[in-house]
Structures are given as C-alpha cells and as structure tokens.
PDB file of N, CA and C in Angstrom:
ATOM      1  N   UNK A   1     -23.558  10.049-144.417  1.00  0.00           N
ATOM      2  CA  UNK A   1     -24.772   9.406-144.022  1.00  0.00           C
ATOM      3  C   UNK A   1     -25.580   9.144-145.286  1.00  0.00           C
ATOM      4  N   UNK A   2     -26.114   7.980-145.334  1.00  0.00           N
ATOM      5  CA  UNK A   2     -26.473   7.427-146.346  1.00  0.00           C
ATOM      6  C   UNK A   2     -28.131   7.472-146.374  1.00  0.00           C
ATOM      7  N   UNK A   3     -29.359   7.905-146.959  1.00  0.00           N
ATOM      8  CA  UNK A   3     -31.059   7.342-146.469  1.00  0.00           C
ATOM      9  C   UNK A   3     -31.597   6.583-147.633  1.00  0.00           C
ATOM     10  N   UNK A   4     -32.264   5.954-147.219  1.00  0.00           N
ATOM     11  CA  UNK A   4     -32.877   5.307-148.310  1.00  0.00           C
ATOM     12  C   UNK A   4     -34.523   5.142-148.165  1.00  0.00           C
ATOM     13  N   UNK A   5     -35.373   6.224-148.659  1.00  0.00           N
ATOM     14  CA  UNK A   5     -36.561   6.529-148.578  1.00  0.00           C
ATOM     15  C   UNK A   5     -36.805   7.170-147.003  1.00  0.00           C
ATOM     16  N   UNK A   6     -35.981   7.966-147.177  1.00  0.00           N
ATOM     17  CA  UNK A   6     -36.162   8.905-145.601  1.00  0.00           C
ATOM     18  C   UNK A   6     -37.236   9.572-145.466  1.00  0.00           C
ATOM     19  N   UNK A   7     -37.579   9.371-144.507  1.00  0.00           N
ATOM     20  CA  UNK A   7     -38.975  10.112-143.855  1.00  0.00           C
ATOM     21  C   UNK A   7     -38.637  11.172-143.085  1.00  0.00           C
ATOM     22  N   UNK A   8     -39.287  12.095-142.536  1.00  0.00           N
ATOM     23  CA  UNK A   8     -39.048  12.898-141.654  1.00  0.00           C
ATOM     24  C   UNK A   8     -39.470  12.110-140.082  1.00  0.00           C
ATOM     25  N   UNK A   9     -40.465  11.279-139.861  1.00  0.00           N
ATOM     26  CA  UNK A   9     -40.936  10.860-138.860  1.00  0.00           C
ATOM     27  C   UNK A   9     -40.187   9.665-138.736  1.00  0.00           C
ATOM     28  N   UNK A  10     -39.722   8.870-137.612  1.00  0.00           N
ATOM     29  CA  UNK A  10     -38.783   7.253-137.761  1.00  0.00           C
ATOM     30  C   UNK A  10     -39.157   6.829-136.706  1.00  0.00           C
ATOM     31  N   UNK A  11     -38.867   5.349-136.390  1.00  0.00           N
ATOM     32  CA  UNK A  11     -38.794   5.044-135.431  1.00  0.00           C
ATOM     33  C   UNK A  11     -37.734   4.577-134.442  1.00  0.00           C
ATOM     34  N   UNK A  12     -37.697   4.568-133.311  1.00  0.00           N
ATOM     35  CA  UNK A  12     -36.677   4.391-132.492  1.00  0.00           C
ATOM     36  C   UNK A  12     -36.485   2.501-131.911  1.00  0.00           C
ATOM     37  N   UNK A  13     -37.333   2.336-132.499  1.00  0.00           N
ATOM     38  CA  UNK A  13     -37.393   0.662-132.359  1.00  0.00           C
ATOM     39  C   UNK A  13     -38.384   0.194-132.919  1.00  0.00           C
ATOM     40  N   UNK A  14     -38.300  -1.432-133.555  1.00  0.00           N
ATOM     41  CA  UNK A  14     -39.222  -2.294-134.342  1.00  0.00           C
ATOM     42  C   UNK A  14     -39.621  -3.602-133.979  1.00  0.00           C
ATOM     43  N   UNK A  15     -40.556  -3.692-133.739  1.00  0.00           N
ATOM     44  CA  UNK A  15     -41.315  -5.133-133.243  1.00  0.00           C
ATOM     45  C   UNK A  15     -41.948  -6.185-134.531  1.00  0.00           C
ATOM     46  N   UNK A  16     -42.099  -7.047-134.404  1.00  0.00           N
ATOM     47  CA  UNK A  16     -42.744  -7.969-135.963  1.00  0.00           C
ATOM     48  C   UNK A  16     -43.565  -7.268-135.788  1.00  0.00           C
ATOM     49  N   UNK A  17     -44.818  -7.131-135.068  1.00  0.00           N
ATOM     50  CA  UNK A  17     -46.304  -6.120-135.168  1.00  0.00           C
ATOM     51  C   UNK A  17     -46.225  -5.366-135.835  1.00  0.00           C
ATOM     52  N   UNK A  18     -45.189  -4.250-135.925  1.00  0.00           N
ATOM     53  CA  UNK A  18     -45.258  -2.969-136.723  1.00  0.00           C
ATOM     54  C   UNK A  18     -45.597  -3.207-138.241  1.00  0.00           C
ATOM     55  N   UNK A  19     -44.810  -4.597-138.715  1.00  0.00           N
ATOM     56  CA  UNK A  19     -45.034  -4.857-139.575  1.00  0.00           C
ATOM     57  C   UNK A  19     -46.487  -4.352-140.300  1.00  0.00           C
ATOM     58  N   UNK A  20     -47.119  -4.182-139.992  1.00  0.00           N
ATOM     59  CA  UNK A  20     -48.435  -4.075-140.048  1.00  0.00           C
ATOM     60  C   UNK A  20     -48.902  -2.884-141.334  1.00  0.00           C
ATOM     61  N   UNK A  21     -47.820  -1.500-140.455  1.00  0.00           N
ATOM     62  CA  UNK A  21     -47.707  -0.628-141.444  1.00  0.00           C
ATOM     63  C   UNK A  21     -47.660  -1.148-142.376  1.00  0.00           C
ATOM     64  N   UNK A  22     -47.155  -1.951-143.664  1.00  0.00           N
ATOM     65  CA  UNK A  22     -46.979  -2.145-144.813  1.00  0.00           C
ATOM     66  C   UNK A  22     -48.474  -2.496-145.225  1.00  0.00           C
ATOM     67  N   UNK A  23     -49.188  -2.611-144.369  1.00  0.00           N
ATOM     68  CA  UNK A  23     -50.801  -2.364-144.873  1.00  0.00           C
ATOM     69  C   UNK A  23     -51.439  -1.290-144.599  1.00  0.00           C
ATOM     70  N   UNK A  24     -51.566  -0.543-143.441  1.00  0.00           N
ATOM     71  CA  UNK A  24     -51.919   0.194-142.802  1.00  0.00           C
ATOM     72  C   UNK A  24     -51.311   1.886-143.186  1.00  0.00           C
ATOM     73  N   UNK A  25     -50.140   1.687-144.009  1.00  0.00           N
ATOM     74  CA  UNK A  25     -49.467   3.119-143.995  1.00  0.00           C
ATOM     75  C   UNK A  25     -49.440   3.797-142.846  1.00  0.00           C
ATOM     76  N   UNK A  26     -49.442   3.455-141.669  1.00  0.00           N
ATOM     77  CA  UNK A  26     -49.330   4.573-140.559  1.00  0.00           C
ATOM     78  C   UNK A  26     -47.900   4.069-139.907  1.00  0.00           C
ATOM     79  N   UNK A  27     -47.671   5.244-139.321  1.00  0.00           N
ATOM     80  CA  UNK A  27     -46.890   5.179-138.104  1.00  0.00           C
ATOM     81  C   UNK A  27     -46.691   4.159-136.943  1.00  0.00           C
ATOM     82  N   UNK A  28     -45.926   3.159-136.941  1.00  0.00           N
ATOM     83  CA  UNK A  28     -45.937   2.180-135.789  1.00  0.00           C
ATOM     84  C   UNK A  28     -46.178   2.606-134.479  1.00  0.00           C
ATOM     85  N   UNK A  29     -46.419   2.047-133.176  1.00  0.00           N
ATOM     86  CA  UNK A  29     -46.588   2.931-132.284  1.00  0.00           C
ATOM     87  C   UNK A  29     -45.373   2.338-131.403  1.00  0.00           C
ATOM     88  N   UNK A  30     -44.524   3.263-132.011  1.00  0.00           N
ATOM     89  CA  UNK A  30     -43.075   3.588-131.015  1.00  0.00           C
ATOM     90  C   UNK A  30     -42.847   4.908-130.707  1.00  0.00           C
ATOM     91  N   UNK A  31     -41.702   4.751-130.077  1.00  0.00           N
ATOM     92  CA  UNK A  31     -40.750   5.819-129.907  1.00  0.00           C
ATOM     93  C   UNK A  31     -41.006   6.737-131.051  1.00  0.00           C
ATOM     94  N   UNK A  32     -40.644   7.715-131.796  1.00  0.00           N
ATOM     95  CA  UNK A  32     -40.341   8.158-132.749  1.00  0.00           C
ATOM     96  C   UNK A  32     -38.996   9.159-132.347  1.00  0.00           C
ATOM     97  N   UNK A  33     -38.854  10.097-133.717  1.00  0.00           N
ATOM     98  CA  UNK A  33     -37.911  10.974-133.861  1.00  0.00           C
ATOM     99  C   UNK A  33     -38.033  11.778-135.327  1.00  0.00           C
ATOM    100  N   UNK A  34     -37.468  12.994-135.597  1.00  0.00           N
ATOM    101  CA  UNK A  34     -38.001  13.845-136.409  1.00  0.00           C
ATOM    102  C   UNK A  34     -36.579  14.022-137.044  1.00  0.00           C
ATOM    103  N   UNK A  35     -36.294  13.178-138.290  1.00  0.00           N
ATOM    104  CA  UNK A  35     -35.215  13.901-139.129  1.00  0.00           C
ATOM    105  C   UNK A  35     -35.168  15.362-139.237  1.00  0.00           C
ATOM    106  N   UNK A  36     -36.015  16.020-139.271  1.00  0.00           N
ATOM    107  CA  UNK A  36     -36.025  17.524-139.901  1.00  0.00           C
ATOM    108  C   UNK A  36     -34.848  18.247-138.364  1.00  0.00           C
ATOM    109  N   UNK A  37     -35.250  17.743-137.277  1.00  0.00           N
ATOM    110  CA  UNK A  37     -34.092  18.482-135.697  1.00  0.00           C
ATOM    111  C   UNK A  37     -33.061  17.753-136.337  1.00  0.00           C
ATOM    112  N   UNK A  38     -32.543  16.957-136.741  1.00  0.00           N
ATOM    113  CA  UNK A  38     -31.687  16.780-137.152  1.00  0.00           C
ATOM    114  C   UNK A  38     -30.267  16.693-138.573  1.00  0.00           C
ATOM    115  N   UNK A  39     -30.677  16.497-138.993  1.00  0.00           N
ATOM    116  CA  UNK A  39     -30.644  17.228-140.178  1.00  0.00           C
ATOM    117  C   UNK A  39     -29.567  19.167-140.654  1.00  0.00           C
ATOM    118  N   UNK A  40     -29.842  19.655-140.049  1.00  0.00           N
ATOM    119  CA  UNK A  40     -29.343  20.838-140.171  1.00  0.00           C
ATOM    120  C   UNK A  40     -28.091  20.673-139.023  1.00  0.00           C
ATOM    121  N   UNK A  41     -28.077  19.844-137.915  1.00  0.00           N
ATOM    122  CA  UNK A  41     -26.894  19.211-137.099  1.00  0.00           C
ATOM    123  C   UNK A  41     -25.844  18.561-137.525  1.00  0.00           C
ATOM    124  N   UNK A  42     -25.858  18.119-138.872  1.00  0.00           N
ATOM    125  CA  UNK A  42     -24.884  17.260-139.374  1.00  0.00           C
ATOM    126  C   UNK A  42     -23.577  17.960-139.517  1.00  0.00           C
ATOM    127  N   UNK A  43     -24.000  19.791-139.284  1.00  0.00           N
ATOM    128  CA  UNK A  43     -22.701  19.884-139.911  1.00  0.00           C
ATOM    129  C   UNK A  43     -22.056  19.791-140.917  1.00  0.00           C
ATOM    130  N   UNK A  44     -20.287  19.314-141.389  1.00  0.00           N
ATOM    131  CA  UNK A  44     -20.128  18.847-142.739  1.00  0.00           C
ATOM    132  C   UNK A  44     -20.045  17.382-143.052  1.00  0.00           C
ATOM    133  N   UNK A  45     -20.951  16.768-141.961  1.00  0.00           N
ATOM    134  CA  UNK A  45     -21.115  15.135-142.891  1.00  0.00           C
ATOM    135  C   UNK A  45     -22.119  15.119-143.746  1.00  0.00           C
ATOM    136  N   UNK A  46     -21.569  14.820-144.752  1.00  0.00           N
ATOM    137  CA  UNK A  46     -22.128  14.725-145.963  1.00  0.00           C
ATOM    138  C   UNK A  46     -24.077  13.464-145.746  1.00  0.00           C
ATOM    139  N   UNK A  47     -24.910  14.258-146.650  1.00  0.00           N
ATOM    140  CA  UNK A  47     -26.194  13.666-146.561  1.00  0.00           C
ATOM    141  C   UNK A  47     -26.685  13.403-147.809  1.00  0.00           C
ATOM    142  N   UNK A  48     -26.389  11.769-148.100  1.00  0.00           N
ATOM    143  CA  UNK A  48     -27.017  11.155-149.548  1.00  0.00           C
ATOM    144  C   UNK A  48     -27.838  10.647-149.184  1.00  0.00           C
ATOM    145  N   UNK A  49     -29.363  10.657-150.258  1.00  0.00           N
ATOM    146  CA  UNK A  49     -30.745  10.023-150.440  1.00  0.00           C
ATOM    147  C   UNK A  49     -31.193   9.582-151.728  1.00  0.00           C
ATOM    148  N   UNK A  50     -31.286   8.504-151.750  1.00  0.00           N
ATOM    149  CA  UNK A  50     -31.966   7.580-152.914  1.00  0.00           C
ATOM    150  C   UNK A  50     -33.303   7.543-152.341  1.00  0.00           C
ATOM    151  N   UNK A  51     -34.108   7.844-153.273  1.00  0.00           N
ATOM    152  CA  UNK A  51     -35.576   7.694-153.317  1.00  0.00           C
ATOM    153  C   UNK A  51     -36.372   7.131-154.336  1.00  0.00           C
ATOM    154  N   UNK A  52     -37.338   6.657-154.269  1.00  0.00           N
ATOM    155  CA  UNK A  52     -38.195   6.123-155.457  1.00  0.00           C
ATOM    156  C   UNK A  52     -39.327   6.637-155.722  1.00  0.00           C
ATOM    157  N   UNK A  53     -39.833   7.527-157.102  1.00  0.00           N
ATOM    158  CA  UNK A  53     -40.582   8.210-157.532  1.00  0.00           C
ATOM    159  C   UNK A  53     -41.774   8.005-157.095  1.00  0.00           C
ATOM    160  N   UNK A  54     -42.606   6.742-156.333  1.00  0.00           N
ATOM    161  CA  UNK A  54     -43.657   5.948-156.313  1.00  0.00           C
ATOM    162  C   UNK A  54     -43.851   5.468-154.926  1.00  0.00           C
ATOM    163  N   UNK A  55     -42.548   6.089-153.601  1.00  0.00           N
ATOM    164  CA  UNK A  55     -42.732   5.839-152.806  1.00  0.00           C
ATOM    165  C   UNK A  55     -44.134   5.747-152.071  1.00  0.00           C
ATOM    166  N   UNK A  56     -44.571   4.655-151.460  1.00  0.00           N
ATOM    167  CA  UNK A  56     -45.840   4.546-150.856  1.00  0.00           C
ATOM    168  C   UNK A  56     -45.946   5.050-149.451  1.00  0.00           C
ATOM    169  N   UNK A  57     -44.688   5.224-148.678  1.00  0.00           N
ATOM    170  CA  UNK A  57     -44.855   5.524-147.498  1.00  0.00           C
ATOM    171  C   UNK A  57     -44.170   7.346-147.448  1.00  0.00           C
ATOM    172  N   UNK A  58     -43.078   7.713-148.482  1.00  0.00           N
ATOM    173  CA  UNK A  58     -42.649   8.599-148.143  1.00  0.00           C
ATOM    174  C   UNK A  58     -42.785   9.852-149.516  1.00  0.00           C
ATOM    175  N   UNK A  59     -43.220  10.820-149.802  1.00  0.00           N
ATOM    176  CA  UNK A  59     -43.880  11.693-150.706  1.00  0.00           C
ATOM    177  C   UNK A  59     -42.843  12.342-151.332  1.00  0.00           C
ATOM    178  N   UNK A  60     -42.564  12.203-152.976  1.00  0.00           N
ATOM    179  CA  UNK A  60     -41.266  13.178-152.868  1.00  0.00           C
ATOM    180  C   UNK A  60     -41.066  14.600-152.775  1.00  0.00           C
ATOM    181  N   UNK A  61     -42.127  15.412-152.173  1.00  0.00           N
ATOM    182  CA  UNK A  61     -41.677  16.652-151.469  1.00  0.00           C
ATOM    183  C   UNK A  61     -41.349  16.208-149.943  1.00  0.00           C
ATOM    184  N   UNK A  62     -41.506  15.442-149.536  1.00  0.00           N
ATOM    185  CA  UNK A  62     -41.172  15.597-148.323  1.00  0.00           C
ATOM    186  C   UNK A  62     -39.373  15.038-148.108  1.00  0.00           C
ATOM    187  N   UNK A  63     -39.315  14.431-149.126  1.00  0.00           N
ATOM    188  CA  UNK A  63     -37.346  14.312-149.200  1.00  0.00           C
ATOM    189  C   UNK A  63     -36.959  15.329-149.507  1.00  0.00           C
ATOM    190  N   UNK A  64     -37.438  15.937-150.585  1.00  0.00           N
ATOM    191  CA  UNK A  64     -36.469  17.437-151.474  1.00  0.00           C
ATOM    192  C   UNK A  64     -36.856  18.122-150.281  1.00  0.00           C
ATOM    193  N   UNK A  65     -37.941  18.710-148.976  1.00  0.00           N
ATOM    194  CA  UNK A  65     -38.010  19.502-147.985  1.00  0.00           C
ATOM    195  C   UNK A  65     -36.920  19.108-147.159  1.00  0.00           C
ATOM    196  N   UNK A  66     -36.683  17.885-146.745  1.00  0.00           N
ATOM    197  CA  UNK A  66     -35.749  17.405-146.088  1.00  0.00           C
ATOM    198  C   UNK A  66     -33.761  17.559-146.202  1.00  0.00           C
ATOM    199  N   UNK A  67     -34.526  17.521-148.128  1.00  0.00           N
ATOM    200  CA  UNK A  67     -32.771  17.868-148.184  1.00  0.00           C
ATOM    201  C   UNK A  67     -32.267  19.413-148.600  1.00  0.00           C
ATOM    202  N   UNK A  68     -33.559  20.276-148.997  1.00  0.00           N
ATOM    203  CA  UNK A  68     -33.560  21.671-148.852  1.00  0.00           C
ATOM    204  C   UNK A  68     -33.341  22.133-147.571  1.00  0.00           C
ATOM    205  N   UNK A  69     -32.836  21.409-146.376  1.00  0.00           N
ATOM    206  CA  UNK A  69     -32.858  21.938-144.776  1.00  0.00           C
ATOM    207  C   UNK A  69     -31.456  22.395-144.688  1.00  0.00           C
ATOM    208  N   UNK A  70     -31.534  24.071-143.554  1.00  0.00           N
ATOM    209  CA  UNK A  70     -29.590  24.032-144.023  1.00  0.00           C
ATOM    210  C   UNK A  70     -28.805  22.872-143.623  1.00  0.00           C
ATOM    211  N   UNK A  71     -27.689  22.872-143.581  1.00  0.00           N
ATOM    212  CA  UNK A  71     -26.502  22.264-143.297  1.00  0.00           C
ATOM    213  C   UNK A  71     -25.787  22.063-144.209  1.00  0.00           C
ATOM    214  N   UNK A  72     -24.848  20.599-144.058  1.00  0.00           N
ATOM    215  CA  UNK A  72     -24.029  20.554-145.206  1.00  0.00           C
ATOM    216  C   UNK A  72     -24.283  19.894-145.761  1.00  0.00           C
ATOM    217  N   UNK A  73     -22.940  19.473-146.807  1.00  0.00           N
ATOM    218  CA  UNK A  73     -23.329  18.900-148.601  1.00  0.00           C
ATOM    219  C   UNK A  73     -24.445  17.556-148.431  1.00  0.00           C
ATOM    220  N   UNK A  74     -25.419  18.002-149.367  1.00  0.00           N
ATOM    221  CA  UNK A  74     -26.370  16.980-149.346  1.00  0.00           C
ATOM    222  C   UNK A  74     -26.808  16.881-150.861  1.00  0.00           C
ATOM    223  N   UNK A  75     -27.104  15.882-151.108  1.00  0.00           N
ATOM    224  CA  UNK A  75     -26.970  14.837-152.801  1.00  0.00           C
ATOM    225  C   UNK A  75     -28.582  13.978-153.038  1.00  0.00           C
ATOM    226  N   UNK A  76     -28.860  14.447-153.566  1.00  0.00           N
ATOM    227  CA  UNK A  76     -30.634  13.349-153.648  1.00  0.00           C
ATOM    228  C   UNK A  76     -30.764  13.040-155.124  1.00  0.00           C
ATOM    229  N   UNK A  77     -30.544  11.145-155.048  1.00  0.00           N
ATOM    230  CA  UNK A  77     -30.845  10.756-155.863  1.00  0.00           C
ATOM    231  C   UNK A  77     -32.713   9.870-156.024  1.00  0.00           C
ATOM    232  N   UNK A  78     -33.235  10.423-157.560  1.00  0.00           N
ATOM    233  CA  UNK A  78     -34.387   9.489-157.353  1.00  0.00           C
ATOM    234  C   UNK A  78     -34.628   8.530-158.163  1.00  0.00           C
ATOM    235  N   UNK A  79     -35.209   7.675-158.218  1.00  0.00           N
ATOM    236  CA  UNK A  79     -35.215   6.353-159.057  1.00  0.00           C
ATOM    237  C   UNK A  79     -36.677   6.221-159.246  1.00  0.00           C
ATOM    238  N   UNK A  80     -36.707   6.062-160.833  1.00  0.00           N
ATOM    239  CA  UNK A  80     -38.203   5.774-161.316  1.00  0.00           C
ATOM    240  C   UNK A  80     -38.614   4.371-160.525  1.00  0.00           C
ATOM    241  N   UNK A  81     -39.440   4.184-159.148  1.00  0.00           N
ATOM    242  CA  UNK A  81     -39.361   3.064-158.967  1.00  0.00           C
ATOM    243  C   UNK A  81     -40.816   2.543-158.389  1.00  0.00           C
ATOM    244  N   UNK A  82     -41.535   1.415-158.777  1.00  0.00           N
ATOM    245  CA  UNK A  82     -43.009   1.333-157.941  1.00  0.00           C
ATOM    246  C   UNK A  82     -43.136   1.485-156.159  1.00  0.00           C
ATOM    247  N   UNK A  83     -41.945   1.441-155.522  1.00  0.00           N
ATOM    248  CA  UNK A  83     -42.202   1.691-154.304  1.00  0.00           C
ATOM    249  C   UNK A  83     -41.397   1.711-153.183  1.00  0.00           C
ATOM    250  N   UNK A  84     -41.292   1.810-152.343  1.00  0.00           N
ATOM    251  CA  UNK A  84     -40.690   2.097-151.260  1.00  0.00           C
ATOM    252  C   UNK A  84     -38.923   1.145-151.608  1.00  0.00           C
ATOM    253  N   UNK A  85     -39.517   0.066-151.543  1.00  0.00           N
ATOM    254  CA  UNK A  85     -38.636  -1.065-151.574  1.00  0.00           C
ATOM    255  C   UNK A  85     -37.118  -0.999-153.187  1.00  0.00           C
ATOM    256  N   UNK A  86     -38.204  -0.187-153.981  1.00  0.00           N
ATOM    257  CA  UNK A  86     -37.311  -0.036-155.288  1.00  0.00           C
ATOM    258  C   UNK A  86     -37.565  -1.134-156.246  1.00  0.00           C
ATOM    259  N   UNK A  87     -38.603  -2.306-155.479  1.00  0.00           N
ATOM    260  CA  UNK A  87     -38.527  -3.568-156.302  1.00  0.00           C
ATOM    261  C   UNK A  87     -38.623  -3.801-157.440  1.00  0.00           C
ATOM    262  N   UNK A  88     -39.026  -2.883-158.485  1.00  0.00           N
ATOM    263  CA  UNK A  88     -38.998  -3.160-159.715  1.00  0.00           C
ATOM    264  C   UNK A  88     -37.968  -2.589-160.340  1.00  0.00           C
ATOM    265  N   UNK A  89     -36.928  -2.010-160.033  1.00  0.00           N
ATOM    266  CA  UNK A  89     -35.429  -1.355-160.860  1.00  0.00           C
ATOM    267  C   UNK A  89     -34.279  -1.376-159.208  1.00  0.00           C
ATOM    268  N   UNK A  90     -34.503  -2.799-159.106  1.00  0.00           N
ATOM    269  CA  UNK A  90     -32.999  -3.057-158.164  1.00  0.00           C
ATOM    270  C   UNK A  90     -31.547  -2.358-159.291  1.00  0.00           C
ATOM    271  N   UNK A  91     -31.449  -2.574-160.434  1.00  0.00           N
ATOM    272  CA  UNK A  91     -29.907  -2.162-160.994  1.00  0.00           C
ATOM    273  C   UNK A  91     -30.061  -1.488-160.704  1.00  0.00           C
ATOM    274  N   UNK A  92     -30.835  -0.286-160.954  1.00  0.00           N
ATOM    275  CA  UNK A  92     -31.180   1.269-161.286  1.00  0.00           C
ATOM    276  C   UNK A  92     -30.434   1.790-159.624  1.00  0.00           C
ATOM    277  N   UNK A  93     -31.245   0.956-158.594  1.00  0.00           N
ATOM    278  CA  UNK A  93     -30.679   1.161-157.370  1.00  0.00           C
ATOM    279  C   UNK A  93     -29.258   1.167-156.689  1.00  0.00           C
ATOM    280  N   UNK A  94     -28.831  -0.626-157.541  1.00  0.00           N
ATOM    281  CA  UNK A  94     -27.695  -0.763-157.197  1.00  0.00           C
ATOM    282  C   UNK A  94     -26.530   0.541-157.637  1.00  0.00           C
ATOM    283  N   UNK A  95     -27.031   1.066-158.770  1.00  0.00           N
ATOM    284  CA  UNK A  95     -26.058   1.995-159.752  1.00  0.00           C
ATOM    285  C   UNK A  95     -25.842   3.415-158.771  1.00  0.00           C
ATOM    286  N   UNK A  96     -26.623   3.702-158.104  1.00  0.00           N
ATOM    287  CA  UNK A  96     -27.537   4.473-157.717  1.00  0.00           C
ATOM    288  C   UNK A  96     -26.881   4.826-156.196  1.00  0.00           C
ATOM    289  N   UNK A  97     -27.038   3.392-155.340  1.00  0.00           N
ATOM    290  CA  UNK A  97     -25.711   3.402-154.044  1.00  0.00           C
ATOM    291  C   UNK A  97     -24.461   3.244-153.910  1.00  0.00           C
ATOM    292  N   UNK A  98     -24.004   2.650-155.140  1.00  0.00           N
ATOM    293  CA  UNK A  98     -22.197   2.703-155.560  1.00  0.00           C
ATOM    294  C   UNK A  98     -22.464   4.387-155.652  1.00  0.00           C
ATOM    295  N   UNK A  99     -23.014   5.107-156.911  1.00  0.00           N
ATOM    296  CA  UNK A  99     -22.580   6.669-156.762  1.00  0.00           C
ATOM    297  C   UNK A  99     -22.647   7.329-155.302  1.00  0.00           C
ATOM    298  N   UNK A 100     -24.187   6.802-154.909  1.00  0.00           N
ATOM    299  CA  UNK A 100     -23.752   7.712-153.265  1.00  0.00           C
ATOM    300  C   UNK A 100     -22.889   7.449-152.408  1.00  0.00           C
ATOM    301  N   UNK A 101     -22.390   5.959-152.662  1.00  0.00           N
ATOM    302  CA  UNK A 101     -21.336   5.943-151.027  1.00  0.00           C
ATOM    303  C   UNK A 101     -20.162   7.019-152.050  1.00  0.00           C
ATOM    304  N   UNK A 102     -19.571   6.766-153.495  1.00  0.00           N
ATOM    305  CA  UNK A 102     -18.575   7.493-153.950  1.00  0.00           C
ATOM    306  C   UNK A 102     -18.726   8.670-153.549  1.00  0.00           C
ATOM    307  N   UNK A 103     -19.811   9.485-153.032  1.00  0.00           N
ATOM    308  CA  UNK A 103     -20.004  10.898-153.222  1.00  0.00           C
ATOM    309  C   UNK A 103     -19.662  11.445-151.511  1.00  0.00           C
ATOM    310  N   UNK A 104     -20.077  10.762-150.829  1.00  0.00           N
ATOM    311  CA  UNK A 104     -20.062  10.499-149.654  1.00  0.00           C
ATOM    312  C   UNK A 104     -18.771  10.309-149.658  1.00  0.00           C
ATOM    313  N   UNK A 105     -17.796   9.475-149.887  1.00  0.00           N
ATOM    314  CA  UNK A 105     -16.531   9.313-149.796  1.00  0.00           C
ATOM    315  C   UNK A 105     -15.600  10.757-150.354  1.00  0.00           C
ATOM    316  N   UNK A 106     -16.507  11.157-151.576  1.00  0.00           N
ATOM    317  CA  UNK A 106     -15.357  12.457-151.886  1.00  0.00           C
ATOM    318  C   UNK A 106     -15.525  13.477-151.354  1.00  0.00           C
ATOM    319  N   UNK A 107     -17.078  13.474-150.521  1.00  0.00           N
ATOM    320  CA  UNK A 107     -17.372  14.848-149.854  1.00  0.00           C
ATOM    321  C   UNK A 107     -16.597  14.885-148.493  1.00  0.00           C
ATOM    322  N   UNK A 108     -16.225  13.490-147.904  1.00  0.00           N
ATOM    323  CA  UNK A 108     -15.529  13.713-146.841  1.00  0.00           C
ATOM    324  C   UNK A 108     -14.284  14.250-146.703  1.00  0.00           C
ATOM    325  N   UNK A 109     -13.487  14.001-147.975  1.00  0.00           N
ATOM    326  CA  UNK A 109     -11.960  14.555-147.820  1.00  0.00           C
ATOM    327  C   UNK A 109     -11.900  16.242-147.992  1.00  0.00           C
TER     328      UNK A 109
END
C-alpha cells in the first residue's frame, strides 16, 4: 500500500464542493474514516509514505505517528517540498515513488 500525504482523517467520497478545502483547510463534509483503526490491520502488507516537509493539510508528526502504529513493514519517505501537492520538486517525487513501489515489491516476497 502506497500514501501519499496520508492523513489520519479521509474521506469516503468527493464532490467538486469539497474542493473548497484547498482554501478552507478543513475537513469536507463526508463520510469519513480513521487511518490510525486501520493501519495496525494490515498485517504483512507492506505500508509506504511519501510526504512533503511543508505539507499544508497534513503535519509531519502526524505521518511518523501514523507510521510508528504496530503492524507490519512500513517505509516513510519525506521530500523537502512547498506542499501537499509536492509542486515544487516533482523529480524529487518521481525518484521517490519508483523507490517505494520497489520497496513494496521486495517487502512482498
């Protein structure tokens, strides 16, 4: 399983409206769900996270809490990046999800 600026809070569906958050920083008003119940369920599928130092929506203690949760092999990469999106160091990123799917691939065998 692959995240890319994982939150603990998500949503279970997306409307154009939600959009909104990207001004608002809050929570859309859906469904939600709590990575953290899940998370320690994985078992041994492997759990990679790319994050960006500058995330606007997601804090980086709240990934390293996320990937400090028991279960199995889990990998957190972070990227010096202005924000959520990564938009200012896409290579850095691209470099970044070739290693995690590889890691992901060797943790499975």
């Amino acid at each position: 399983m692959l995240g890319l600026g994982l939150p603990d809070v998500n949503e279970l569906g997306w409307r154009f409206a939600d959009s909104l958050i990207y001004l608002t920083r809050k929570t859309p008003n859906e469904p939600t769900f709590r990575t953290t119940d899940f998370v320690p369920e994985l078992g041994p599928v492997p759990l990679a996270a790319i994050h960006s130092t500058r995330d606007e929506f997601v804090p980086l203690d709240e990934i390293r809490g996320l990937m400090a949760l028991p279960g199995g092999p889990k990998r957190l990469w972070i990227i010096a990046a202005r924000n959520h999106r990564f938009s200012d160091d896409g290579g850095e990123f691209e470099k970044r999800f070739d290693e995690a799917r590889e890691w992901i691939r060797q943790e499975r065998r």
